[in-house]
Protein backbone atom coordinates (compact mmCIF):
# COMPACT_ATOMS: atom_id res chain seq x y z
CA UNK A 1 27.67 91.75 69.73
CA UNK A 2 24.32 92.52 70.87
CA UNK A 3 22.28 90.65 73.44
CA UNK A 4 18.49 90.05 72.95
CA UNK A 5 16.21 88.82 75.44
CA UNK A 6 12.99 87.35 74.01
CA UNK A 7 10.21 85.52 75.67
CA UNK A 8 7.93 83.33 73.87
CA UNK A 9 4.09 83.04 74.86
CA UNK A 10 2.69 79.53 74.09
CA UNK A 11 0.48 81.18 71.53
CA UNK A 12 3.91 83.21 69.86
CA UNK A 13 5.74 81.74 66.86
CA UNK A 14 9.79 82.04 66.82
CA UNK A 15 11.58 85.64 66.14
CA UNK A 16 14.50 83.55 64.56
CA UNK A 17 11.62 82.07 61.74
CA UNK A 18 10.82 85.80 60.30
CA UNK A 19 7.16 85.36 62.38
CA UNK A 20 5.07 87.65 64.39
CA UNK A 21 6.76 87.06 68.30
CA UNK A 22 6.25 89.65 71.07
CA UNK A 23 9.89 90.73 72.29
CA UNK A 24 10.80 92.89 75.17
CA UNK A 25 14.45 94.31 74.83
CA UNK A 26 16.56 94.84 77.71
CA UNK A 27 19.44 96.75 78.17
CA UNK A 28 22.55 94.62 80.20
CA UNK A 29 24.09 97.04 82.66
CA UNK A 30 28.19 96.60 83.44
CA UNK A 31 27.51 93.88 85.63
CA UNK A 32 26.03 91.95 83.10
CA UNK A 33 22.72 92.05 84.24
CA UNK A 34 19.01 92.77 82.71
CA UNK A 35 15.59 92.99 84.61
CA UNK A 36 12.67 91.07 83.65
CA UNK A 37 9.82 92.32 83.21
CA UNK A 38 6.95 91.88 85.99
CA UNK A 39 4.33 90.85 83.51
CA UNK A 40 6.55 87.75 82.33
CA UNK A 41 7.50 87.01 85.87
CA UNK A 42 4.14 87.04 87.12
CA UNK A 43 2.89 84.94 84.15
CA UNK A 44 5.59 82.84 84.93
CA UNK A 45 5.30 82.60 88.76
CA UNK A 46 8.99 83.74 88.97
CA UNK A 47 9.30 85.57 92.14
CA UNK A 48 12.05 87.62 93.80
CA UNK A 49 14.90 85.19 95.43
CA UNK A 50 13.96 82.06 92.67
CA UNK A 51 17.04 80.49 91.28
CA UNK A 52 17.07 80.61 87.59
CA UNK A 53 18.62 77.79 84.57
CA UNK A 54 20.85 79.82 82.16
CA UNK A 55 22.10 78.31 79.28
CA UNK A 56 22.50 79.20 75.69
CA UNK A 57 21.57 77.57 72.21
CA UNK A 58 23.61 78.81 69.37
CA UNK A 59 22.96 83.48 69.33
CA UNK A 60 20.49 82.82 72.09
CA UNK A 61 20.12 83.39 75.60
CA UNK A 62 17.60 80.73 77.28
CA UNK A 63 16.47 81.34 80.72
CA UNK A 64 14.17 79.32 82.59
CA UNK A 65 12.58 78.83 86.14
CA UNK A 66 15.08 76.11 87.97
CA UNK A 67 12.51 73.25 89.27
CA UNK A 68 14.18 71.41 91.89
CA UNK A 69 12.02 68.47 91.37
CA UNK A 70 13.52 68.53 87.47
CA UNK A 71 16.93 66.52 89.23
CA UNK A 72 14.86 64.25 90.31
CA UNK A 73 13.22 63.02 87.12
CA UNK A 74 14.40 60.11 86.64
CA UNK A 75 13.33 58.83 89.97
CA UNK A 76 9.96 60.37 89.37
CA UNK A 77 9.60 58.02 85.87
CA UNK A 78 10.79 55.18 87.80
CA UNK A 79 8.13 55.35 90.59
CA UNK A 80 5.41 55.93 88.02
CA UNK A 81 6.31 53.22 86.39
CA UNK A 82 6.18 51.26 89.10
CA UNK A 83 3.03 52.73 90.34
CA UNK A 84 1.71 52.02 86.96
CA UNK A 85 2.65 48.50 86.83
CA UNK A 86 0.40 47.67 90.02
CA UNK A 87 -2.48 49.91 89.07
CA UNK A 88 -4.46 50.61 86.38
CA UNK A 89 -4.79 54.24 87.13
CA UNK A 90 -3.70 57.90 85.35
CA UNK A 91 -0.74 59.52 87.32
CA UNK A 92 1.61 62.28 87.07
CA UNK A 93 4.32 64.00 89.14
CA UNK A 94 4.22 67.68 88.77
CA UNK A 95 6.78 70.73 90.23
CA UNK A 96 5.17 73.95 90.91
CA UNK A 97 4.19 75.04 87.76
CA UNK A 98 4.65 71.89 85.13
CA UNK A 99 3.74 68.06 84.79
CA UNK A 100 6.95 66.33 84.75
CA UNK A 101 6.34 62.80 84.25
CA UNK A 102 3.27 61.32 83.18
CA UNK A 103 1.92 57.02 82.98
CA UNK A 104 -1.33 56.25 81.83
CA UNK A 105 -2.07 60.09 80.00
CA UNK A 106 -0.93 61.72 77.47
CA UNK A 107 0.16 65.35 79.11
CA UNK A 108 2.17 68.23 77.81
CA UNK A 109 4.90 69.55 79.86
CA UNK A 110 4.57 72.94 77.64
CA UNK A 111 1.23 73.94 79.49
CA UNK A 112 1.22 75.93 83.36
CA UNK A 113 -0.98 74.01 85.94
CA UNK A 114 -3.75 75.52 86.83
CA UNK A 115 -4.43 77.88 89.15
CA UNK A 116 -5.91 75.62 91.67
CA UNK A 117 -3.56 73.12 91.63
CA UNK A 118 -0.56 75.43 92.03
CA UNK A 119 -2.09 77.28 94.95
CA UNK A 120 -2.71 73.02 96.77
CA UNK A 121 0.93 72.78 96.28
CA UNK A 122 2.04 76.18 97.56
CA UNK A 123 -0.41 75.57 100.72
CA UNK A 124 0.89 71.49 100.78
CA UNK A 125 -2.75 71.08 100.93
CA UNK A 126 -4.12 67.80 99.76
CA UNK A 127 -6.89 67.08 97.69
CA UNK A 128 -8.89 64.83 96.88
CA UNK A 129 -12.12 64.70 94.11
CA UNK A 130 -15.41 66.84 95.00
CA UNK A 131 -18.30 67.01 92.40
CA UNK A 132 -18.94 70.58 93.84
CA UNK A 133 -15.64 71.73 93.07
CA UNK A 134 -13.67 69.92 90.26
CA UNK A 135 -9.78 70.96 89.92
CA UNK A 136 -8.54 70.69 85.87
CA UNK A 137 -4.79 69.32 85.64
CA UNK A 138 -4.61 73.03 83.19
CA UNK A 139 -6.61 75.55 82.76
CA UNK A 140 -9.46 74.52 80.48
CA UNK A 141 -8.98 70.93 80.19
CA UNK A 142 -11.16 68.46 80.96
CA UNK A 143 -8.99 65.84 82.98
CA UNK A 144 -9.74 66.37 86.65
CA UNK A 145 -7.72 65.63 89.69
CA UNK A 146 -8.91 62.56 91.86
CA UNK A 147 -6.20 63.08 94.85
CA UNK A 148 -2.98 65.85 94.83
CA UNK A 149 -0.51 64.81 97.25
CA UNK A 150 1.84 67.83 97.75
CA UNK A 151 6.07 67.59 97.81
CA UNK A 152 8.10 69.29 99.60
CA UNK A 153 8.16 71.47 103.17
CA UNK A 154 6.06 74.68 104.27
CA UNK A 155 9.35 76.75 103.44
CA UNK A 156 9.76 75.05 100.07
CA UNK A 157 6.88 73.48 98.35
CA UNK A 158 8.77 72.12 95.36
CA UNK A 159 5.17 69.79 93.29
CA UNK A 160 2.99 66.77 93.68
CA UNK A 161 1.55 63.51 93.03
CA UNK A 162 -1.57 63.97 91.50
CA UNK A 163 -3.82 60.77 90.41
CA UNK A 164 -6.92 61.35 88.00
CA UNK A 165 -10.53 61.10 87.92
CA UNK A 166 -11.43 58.77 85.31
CA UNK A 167 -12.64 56.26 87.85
CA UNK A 168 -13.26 56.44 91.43
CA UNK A 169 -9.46 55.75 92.99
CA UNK A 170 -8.66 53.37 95.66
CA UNK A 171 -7.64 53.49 99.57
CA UNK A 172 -4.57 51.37 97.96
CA UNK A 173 -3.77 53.72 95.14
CA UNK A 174 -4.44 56.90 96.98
CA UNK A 175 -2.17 55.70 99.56
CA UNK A 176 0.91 54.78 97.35
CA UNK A 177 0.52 57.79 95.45
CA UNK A 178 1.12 59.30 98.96
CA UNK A 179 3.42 57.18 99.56
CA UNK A 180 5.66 58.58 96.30
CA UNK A 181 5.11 62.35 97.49
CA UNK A 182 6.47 61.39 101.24
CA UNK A 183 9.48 59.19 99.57
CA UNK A 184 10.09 62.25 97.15
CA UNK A 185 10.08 65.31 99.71
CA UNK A 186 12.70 63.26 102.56
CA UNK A 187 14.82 62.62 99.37
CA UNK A 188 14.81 66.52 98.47
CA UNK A 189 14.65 67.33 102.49
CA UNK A 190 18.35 65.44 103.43
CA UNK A 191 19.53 66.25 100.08
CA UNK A 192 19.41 69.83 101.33
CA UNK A 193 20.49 69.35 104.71
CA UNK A 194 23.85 67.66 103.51
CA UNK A 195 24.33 70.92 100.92
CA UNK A 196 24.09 72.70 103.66
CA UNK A 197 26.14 71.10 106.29
């Protein structure tokens, strides 16, 4: 049996559907292992030491970045919702490179965050809205951040909070959305000190 490892580019159409794709092949050494290649790993923000989600789908080999903040989705819906219940505002909880749960905007989960908002989170640097310099949710679109409340510690910023700019936001509303990033980063921070004890 031979092993293929493709990569698909949001603009690339499937291998398996007889389309154009752009493939890199690999070669698995005895141990069973291949190397990516730096170009997908940068595009990808995989970086040496990051723990990677293996699993397969009929012939094919699916790997993907493993965001911490993805076992805690279901929390993250249910404090939207909440959120969203008491305030009219957009929201969305994000890990370091997607937008996992969105109330009050439609957002893909397909699309990277933007540069800007990915470097906030890696620096746990809040934001909040500046006419003189406007941060897009991804690059190229036209819905702005109002606040970014990072998750996570300095030695493992894991996403944010991030509430929109369609209206100016509330001292209320900016404080429960920081509220949700300080409930969701000591959740993450003693689940990882009982793994480790």
């Amino acid at each position: 049996m031979k092993w293929e490892c493709f990569y698909r580019f949001p603009q690339e159409r499937s291998p398996m559907n007889n389309q154009l794709s752009l493939g890199t092949i690999r070669t698995i050494d005895d141990l069973g292992r291949i190397v990516l290649p730096r170009e997908i790993r940068n595009k990808l923000g995989i970086n040496p030491k990051d723990s990677m989600e293996i699993r397969t789908s009929g012939q094919t080999i699916l790997l993907k970045k493993y965001e911490e903040m993805q076992t805690l989705l279901s929390l993250c819906n249910e404090y939207l919702e909440a959120f969203a219940k008491s305030s009219s505002t957009a929201c969305a909880i994000c890990s370091t490179q997607f937008v996992l749960a969105a109330r009050g905007i439609s957002l893909s989960d397909k699309y990277p965050l933007s540069a800007p908002v990915r470097k906030l989170i890696t620096a746990l640097q809040v934001y909040h809205y500046q006419t003189t310099e406007k941060i897009p949710i991804f690059d190229g679109s036209n819905y702005y951040l109002d606040s970014l409340y990072p998750i996570g510690t300095v030695s493992k910023p894991l996403g944010c909070v991030v509430l929109f700019h369609f209206r100016p936001q509330t001292k209320e509303e900016r404080a429960c959305a920081k509220y949700i990033a300080d409930i969701l980063t000591n959740m993450i921070s003693k689940e990882d000190a009982y793994v480790t004890q």
